[in-house]
Protein backbone atom coordinates (compact mmCIF):
# COMPACT_ATOMS: atom_id res chain seq x y z
CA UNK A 1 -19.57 16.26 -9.73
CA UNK A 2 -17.77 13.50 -8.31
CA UNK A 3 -21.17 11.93 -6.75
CA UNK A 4 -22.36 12.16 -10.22
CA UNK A 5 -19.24 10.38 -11.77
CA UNK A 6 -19.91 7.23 -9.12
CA UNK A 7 -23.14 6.80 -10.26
CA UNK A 8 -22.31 6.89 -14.32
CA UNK A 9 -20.30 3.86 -13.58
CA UNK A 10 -22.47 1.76 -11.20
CA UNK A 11 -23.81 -0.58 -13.75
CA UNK A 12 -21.21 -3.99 -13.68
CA UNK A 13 -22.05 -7.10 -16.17
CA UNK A 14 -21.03 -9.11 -13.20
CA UNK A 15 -22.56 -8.36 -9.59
CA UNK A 16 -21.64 -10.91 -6.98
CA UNK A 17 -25.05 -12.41 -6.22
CA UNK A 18 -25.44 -14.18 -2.51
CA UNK A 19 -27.26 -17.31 -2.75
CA UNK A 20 -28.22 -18.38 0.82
CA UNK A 21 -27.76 -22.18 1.56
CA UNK A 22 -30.20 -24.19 3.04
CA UNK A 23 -29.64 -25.00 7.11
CA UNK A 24 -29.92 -28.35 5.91
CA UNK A 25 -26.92 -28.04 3.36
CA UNK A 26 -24.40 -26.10 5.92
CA UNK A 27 -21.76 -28.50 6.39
CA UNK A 28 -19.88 -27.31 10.00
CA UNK A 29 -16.51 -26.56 8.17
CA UNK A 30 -16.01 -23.21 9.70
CA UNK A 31 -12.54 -22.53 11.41
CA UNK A 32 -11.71 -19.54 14.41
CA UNK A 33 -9.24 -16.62 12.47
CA UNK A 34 -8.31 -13.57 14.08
CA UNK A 35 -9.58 -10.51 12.35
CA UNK A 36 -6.97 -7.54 11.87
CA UNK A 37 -8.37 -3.58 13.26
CA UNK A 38 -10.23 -2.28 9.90
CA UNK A 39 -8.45 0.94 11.18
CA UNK A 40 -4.89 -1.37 10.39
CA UNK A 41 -6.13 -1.90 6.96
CA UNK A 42 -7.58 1.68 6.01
CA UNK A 43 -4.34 3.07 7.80
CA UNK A 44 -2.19 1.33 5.21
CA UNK A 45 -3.74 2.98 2.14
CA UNK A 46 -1.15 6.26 1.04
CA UNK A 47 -0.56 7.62 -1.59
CA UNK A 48 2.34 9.61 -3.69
CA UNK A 49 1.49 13.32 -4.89
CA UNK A 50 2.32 16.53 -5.78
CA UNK A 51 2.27 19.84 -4.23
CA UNK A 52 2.57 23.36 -4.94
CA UNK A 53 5.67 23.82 -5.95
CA UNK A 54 4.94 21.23 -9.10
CA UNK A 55 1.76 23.08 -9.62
CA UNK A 56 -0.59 21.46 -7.78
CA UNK A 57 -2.53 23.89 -5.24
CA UNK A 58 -2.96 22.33 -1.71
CA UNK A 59 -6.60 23.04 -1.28
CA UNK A 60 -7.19 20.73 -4.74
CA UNK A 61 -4.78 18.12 -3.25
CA UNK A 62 -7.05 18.30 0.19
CA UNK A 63 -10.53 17.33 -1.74
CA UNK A 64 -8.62 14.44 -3.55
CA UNK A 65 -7.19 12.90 -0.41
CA UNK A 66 -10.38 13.58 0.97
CA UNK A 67 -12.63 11.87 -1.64
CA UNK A 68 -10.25 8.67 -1.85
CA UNK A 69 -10.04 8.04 1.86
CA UNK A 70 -6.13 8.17 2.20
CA UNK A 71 -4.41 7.82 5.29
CA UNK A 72 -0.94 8.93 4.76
CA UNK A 73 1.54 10.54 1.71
CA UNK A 74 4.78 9.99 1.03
CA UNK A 75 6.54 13.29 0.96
CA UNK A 76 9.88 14.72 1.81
CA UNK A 77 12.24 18.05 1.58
CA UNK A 78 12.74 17.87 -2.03
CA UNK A 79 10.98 21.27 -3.35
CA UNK A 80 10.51 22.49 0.74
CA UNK A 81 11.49 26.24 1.33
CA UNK A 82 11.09 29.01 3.99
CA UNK A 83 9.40 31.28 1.36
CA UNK A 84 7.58 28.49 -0.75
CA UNK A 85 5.18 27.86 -2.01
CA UNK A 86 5.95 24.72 -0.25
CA UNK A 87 6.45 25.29 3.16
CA UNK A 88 6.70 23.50 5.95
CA UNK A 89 3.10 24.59 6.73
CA UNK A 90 2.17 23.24 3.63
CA UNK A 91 2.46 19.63 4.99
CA UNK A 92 0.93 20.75 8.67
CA UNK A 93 -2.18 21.88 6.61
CA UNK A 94 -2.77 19.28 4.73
CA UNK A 95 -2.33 16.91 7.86
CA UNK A 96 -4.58 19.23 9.43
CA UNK A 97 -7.67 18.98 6.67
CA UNK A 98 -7.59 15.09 6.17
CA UNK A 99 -5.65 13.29 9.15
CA UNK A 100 -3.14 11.93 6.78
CA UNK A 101 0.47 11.38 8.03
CA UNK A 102 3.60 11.61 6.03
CA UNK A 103 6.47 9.63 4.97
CA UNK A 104 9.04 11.63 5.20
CA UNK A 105 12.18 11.32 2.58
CA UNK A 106 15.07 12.29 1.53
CA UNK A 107 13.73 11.69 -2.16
CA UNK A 108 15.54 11.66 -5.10
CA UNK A 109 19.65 12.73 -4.72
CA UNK A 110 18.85 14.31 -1.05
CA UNK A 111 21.67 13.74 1.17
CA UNK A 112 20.88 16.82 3.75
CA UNK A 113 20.13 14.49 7.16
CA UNK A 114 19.93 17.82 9.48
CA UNK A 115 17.59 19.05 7.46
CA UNK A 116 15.45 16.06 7.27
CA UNK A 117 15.52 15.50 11.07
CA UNK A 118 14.69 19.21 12.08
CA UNK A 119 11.70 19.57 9.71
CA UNK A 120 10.91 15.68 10.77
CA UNK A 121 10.77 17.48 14.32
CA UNK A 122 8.16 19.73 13.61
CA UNK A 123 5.66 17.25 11.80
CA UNK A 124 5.87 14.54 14.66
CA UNK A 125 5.16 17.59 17.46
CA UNK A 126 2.04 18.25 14.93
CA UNK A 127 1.22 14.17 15.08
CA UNK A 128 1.73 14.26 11.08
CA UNK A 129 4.49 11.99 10.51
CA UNK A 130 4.27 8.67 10.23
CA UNK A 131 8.06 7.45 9.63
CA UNK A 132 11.27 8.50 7.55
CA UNK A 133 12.37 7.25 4.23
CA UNK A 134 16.15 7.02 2.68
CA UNK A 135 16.38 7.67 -0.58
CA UNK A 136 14.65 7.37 -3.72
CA UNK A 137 16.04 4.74 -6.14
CA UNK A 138 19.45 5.81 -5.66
CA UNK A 139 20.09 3.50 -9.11
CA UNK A 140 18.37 6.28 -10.92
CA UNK A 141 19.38 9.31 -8.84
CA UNK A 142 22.81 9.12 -7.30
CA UNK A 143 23.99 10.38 -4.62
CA UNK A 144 27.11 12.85 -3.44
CA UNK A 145 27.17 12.80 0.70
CA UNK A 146 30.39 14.24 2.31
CA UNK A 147 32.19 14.48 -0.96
CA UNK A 148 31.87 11.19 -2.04
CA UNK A 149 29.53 9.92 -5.10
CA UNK A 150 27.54 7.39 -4.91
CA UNK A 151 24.68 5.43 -6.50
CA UNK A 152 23.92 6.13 -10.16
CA UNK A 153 26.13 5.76 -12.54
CA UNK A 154 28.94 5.83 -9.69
CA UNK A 155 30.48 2.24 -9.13
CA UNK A 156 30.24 2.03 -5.86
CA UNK A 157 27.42 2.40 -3.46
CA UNK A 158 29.62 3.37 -0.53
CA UNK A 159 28.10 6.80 -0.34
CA UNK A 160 24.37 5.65 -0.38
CA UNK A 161 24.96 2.89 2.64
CA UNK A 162 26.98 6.15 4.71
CA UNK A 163 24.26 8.39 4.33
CA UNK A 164 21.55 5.73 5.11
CA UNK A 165 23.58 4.73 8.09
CA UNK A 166 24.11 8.33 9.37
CA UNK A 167 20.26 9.17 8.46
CA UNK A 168 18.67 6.10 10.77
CA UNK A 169 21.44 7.02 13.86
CA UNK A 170 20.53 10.59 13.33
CA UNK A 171 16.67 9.58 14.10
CA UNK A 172 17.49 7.25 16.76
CA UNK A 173 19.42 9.69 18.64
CA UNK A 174 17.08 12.06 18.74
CA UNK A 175 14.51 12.48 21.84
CA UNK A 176 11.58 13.27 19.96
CA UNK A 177 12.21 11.21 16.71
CA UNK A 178 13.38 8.04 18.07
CA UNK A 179 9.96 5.89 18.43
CA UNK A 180 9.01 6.61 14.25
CA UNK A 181 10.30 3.81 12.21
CA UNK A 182 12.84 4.29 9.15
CA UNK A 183 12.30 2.93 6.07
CA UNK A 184 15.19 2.03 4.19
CA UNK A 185 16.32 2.93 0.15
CA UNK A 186 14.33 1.78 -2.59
CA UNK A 187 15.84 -0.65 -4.89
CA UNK A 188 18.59 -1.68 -3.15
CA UNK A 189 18.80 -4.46 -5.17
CA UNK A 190 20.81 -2.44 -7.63
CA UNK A 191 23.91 -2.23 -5.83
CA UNK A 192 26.83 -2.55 -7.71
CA UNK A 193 28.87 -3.44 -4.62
CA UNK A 194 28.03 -5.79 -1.48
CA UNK A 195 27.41 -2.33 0.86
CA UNK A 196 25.60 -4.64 2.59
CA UNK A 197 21.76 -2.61 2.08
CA UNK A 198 20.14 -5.71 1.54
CA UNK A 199 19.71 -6.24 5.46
CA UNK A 200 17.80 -4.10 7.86
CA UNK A 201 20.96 -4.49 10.15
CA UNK A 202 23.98 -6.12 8.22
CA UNK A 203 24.34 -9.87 10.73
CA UNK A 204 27.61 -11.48 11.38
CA UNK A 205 29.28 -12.90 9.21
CA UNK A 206 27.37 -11.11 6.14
CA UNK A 207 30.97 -10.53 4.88
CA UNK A 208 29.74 -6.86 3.02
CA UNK A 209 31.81 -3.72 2.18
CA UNK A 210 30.16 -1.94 5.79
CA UNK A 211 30.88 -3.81 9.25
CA UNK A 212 28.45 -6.29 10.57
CA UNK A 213 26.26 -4.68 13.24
CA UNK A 214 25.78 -1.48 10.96
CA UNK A 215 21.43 -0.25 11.14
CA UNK A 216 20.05 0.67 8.26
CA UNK A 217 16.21 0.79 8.70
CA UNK A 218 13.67 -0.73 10.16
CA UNK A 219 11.33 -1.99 7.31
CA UNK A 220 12.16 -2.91 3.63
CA UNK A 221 11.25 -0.54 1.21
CA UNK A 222 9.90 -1.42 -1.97
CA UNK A 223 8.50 -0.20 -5.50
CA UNK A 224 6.75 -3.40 -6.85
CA UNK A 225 4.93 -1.95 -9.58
CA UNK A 226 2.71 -4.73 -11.35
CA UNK A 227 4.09 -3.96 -14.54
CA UNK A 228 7.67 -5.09 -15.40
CA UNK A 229 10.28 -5.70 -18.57
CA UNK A 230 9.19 -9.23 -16.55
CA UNK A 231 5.74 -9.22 -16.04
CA UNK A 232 4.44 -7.04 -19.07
CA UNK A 233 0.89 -7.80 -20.02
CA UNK A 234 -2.35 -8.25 -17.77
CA UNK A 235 -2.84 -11.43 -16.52
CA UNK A 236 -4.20 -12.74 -13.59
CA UNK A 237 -3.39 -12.48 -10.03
CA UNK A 238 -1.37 -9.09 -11.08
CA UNK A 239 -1.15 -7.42 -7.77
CA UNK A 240 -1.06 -10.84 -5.37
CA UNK A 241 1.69 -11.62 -7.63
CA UNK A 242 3.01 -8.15 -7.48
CA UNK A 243 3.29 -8.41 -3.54
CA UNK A 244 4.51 -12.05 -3.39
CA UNK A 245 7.48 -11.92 -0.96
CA UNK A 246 9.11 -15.19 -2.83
CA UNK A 247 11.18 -15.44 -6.11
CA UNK A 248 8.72 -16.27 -7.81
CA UNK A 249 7.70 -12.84 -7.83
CA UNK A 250 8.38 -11.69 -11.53
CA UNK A 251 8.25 -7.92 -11.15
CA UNK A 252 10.73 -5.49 -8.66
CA UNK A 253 9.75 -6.84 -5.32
CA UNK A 254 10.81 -8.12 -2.23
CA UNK A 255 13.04 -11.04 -2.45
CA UNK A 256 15.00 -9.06 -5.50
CA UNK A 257 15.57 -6.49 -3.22
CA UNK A 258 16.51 -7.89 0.06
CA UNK A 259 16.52 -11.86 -0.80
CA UNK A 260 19.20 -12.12 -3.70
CA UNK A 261 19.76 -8.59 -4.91
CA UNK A 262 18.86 -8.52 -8.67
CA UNK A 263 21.38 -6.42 -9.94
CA UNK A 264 24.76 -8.72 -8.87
CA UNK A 265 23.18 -11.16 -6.98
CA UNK A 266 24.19 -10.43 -3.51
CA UNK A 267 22.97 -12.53 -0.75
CA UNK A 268 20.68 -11.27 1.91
CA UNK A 269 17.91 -12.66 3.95
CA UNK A 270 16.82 -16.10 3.54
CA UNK A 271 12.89 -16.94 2.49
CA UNK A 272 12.29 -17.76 5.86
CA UNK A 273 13.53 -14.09 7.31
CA UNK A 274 12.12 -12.69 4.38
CA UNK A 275 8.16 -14.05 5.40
CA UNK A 276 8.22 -11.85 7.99
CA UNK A 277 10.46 -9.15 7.53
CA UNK A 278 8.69 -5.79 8.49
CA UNK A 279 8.52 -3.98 5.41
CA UNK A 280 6.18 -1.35 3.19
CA UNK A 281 5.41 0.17 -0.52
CA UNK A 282 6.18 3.53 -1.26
CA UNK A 283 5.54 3.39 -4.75
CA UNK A 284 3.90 1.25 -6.52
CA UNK A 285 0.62 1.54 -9.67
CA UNK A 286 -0.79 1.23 -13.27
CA UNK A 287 -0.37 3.39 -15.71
CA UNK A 288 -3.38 3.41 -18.30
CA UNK A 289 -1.78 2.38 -21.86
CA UNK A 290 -2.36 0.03 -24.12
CA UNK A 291 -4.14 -3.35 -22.85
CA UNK A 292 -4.53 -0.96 -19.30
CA UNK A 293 -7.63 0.68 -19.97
CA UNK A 294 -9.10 2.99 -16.99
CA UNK A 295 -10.77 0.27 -15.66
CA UNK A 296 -8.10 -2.47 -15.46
CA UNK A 297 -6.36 0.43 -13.84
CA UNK A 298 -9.28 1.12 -11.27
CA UNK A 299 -9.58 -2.42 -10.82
CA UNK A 300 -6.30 -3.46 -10.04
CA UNK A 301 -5.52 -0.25 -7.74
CA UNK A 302 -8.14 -1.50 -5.40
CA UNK A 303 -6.84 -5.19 -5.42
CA UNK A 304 -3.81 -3.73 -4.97
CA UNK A 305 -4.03 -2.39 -1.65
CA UNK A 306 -5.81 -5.21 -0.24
CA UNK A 307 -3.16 -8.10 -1.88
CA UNK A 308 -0.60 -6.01 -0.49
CA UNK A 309 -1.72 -5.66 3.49
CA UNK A 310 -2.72 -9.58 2.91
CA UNK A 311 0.41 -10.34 2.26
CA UNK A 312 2.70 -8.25 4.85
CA UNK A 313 2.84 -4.80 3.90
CA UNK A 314 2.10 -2.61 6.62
CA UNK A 315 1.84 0.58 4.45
CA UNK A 316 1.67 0.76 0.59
CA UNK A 317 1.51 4.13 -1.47
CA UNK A 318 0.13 4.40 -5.14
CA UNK A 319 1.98 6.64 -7.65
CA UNK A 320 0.05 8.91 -8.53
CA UNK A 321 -2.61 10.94 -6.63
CA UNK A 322 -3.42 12.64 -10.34
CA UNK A 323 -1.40 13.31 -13.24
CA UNK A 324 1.55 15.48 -13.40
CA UNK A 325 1.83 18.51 -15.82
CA UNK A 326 5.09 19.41 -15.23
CA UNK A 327 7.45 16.26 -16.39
CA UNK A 328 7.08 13.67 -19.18
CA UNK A 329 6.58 10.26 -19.21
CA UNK A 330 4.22 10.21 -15.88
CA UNK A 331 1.11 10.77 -17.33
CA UNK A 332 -2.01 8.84 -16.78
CA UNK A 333 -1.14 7.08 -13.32
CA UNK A 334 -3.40 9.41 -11.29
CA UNK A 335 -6.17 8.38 -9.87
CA UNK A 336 -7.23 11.86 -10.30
CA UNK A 337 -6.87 13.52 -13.88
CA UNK A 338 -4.73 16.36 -14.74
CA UNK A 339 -8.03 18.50 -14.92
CA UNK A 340 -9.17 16.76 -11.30
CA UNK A 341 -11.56 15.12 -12.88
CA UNK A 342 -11.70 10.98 -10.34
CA UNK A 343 -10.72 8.12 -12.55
CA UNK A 344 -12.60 4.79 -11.96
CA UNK A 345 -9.67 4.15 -9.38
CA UNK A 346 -10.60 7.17 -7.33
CA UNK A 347 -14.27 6.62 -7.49
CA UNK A 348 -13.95 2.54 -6.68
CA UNK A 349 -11.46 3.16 -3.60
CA UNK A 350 -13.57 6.19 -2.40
CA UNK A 351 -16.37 3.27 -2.70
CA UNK A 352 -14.53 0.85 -0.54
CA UNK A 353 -13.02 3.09 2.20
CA UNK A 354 -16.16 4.44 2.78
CA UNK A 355 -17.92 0.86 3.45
CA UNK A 356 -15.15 0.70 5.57
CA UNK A 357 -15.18 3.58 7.56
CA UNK A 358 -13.72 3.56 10.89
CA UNK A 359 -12.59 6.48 13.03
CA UNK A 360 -12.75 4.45 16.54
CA UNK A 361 -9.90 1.97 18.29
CA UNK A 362 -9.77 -1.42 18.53
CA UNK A 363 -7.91 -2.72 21.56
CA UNK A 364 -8.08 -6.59 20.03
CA UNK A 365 -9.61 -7.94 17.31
CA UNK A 366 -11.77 -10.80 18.10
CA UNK A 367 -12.05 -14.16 16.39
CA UNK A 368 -14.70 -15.50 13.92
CA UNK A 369 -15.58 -18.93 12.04
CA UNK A 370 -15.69 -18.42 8.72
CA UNK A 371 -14.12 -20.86 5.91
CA UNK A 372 -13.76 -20.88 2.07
CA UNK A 373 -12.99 -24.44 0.79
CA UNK A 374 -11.69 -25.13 -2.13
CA UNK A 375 -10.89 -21.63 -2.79
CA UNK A 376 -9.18 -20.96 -6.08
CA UNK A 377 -6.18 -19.44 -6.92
CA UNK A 378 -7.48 -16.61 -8.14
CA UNK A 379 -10.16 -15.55 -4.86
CA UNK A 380 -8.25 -14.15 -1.84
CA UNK A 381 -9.80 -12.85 1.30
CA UNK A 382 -8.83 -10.45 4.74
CA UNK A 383 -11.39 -10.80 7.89
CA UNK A 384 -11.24 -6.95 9.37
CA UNK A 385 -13.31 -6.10 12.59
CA UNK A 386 -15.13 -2.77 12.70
CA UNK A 387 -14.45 -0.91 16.11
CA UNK A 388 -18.10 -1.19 16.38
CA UNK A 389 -17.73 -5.26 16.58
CA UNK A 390 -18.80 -6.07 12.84
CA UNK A 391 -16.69 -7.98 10.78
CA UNK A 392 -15.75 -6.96 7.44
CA UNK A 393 -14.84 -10.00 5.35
CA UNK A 394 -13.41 -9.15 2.26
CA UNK A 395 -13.47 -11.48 -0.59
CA UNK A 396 -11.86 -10.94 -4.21
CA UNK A 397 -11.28 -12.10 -7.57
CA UNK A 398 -8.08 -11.16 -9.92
CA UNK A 399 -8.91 -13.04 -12.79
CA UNK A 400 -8.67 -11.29 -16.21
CA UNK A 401 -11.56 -13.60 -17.90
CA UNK A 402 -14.14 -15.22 -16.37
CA UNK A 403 -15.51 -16.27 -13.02
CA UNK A 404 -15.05 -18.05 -9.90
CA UNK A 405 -17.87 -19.56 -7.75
CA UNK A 406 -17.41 -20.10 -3.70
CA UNK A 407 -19.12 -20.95 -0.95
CA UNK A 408 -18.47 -19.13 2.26
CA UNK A 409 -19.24 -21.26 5.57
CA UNK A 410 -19.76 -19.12 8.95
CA UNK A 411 -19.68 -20.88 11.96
CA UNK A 412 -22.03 -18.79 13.50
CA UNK A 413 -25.57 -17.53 12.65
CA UNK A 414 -25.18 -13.62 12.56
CA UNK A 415 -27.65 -11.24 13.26
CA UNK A 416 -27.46 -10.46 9.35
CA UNK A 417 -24.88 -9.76 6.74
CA UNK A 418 -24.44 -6.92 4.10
CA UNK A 419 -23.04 -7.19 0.88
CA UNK A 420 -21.18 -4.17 -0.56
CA UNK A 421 -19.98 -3.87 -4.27
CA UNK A 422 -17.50 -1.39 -4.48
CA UNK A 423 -17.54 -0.86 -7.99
CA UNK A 424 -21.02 -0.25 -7.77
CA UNK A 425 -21.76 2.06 -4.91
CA UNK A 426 -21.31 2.39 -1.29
CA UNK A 427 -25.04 0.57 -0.43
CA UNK A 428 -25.38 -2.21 0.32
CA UNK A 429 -26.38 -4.70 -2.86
CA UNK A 430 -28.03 -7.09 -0.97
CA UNK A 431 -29.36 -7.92 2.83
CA UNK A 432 -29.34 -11.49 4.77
CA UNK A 433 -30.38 -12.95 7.79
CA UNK A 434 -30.48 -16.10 8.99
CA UNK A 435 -27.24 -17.41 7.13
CA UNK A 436 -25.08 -19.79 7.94
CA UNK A 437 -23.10 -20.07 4.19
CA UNK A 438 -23.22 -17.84 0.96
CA UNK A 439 -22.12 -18.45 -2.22
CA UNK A 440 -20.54 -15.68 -4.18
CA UNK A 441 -19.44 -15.56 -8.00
CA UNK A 442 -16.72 -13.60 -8.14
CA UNK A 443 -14.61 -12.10 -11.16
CA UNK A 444 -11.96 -9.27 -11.07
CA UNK A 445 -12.42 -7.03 -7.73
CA UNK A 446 -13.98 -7.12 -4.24
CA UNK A 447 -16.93 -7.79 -2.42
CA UNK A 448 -17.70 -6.64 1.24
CA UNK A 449 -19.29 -8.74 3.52
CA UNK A 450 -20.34 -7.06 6.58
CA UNK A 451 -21.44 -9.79 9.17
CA UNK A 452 -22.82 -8.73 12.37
CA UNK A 453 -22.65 -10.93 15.54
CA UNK A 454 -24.93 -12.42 17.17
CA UNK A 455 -28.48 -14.04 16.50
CA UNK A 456 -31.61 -11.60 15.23
């Protein structure tokens, strides 16, 4: 069925077409970069779902993950029992049908750290978990840890920065835990009192409610959907923008969160700390409504995980792996529908992460020449390397209208190069050899160029 549902949408009005320059017209204006593992990149694609206990049976949530190519869930112990139907075992199956690895939470209002640590024990001893999570938007879900209230409607945040505290010590402390990272809160920006959650580690002299030297995390957490009471229609460059680690970042995103907190304007890091502050997505998406059709949805979901890893997010998770049935107000998010039926954003990323494929290591990227002058505003790229050598360059458009034409110098002549249309298919769309530079036209989502080294 699914196969089926790839092919009803594999006719595009606008396929990149390669036009091969002349030797004679292949200005030497390639440059040396330093790919990234396409196992880094496929690694950072997750995804937030459902289980059981909302309705959703596991062996349904299995083909999903399955068909989309995801590499880790966020999940946690909200809705987690001894008699289920989510169970610990729950989480060890699914790890054990697809690979993923979790994210592991306290989630909305969760405050039970012993908990989270002893059932975090038994997914790292199964190699399913991939790091631990504060809590969920504790501006919308407040908190009450060790009989104090926090978060919420509550006006102080005391409680929250306690229990975050006592959550990454509790992890660190532990002999088995203590090499998975910890993610801090989402949206602490919304602090209604200097608690200081703006900073991995609060530095001297921050002059917040907790004492300098107090740990937090070890990445920023954010949830920078691309739609915002800021940023409310479709424009272009929605998800670069989305991911943009400056102020001028108009929707919920980093430097609101751990720059100058956009709630009361509490100072944290500086732009310079903030460039390369270790930090990750665990929600972010589209939800298909008005000017959003399906396929500005599928479109931007796939740009969305590339603009994010391009611009510093180790891990990023999409809300939602399909539709929930069992709340209001969430509807038409999934990639999946409520009746399991892929969206275009299931069927494009299934299209992409299976061009990309890669089970093997990489023990160090290589370098190759390749160069895009000119390049518009509106074309971004990532150079990957396949453990099998290849590169993977990855070019693509987010503009709402219209087109952009490049040319793409190599310094090299490879052996050939493959063109992949992910919106199309998982085929290649066109075969070169002999190439030196390619010109691509380029509109709203990504082409793959696979470039093999070496002469024929």
């Amino acid at each position: 069925m699914w196969r089926e549902a790839v092919l009803a949408v594999a006719v595009r009005a606008c396929l990149a077409l390669a036009v091969v320059l002349p030797l004679s017209l292949r200005p030497s204006l390639a440059a040396p970069r330093t790919a990234v593992a396409t196992t880094d990149f496929l690694d950072s694609i997750g995804v937030v779902t459902t289980f059981p206990d909302r309705g959703q049976p596991l062996a349904r949530t299995v083909e999903m993950v399955r068909y989309c190519g995801f590499r880790w869930v966020r999940a946690g112990i909200e809705g987690v029992s001894d008699d289920g139907p989510t169970t610990m075992q729950t989480f060890l199956d699914l790890h054990r049908e697809t690979g993923v690895r979790l994210a592991w939470g306290l989630v909305s209002g969760g405050t039970d750290v012993t908990k989270l640590v002893d059932t975090g024990r038994v997914l790292a001893r199964a190699g399913a978990l991939l790091a631990f999570e504060g809590n969920n938007e504790p501006n919308n879900w407040g908190v009450t840890y060790q009989g104090e209230t926090g978060g919420g409607r509550a006006p102080s945040w005391m409680a929250v920065a306690r229990l975050q505290r006592d959550l990454y010590q509790a992890v660190k402390s532990d002999p088995v835990l203590a090499r998975y990272p910890v993610w801090s809160i989402s949206e602490p920006g919304a602090q209604r009192d200097d608690v200081g959650l703006q900073y991995l580690a609060i530095p001297p002299g921050a002059q917040t409610l907790m004492p300098d030297g107090t740990k937090y995390a070890d990445a920023a957490n954010v949830h920078n959907y691309i739609y915002h009471p800021h940023s409310r229609y479709p424009a272009d460059n929605k998800t670069w923008d989305a991911a943009d680690p400056t102020a001028a970042s108009r929707v919920d995103g980093l430097f609101g969160n751990f720059g100058i907190t956009w709630a009361r304007r509490f100072r944290g890091y500086t732009q310079q700390q903030l460039d390369t502050l270790p930090r990750v997505t665990t929600e972010t998406g589209a939800r298909i409504e008005g000017p959003v059709t399906e396929e500005l949805q599928g479109l931007h979901l796939v740009n969305m995980y590339l603009a994010q890893f391009r611009r510093g997010y180790a891990y990023t998770s999409v809300y939602l792996l399909r539709d929930r049935t069992d709340e209001d107000g969430n509807q038409t998010f999934g990639f999946f529908k409520s009746d399991y039926s892929p969206r275009r954003a299931a069927i494009y990323l299934h299209n992409l992460t299976t061009v990309l494929a890669d089970d093997g290591t990489l023990a160090k990227p290589g370098e190759f020449d390749v160069t895009i002058p000119d390049q518009p505003r509106t074309v971004h790229d990532l150079l990957l390397q396949h453990s099998d050598g290849t590169f993977q360059l990855i070019v693509w458009g987010e503009r709402l209208r219209g087109q952009d034409r490049v040319t793409i110098h190599l310094g090299v002549t490879p052996a050939s190069v493959r063109l992949y249309d992910p919106t199309i298919g998982v085929d290649p769309v066109q075969t070169l050899s002999n190439t030196g530079a390619l010109e691509l036209t380029l509109s709203d989502h990504p082409i793959v160029i696979a470039i093999s080294p070496g002469r024929p």
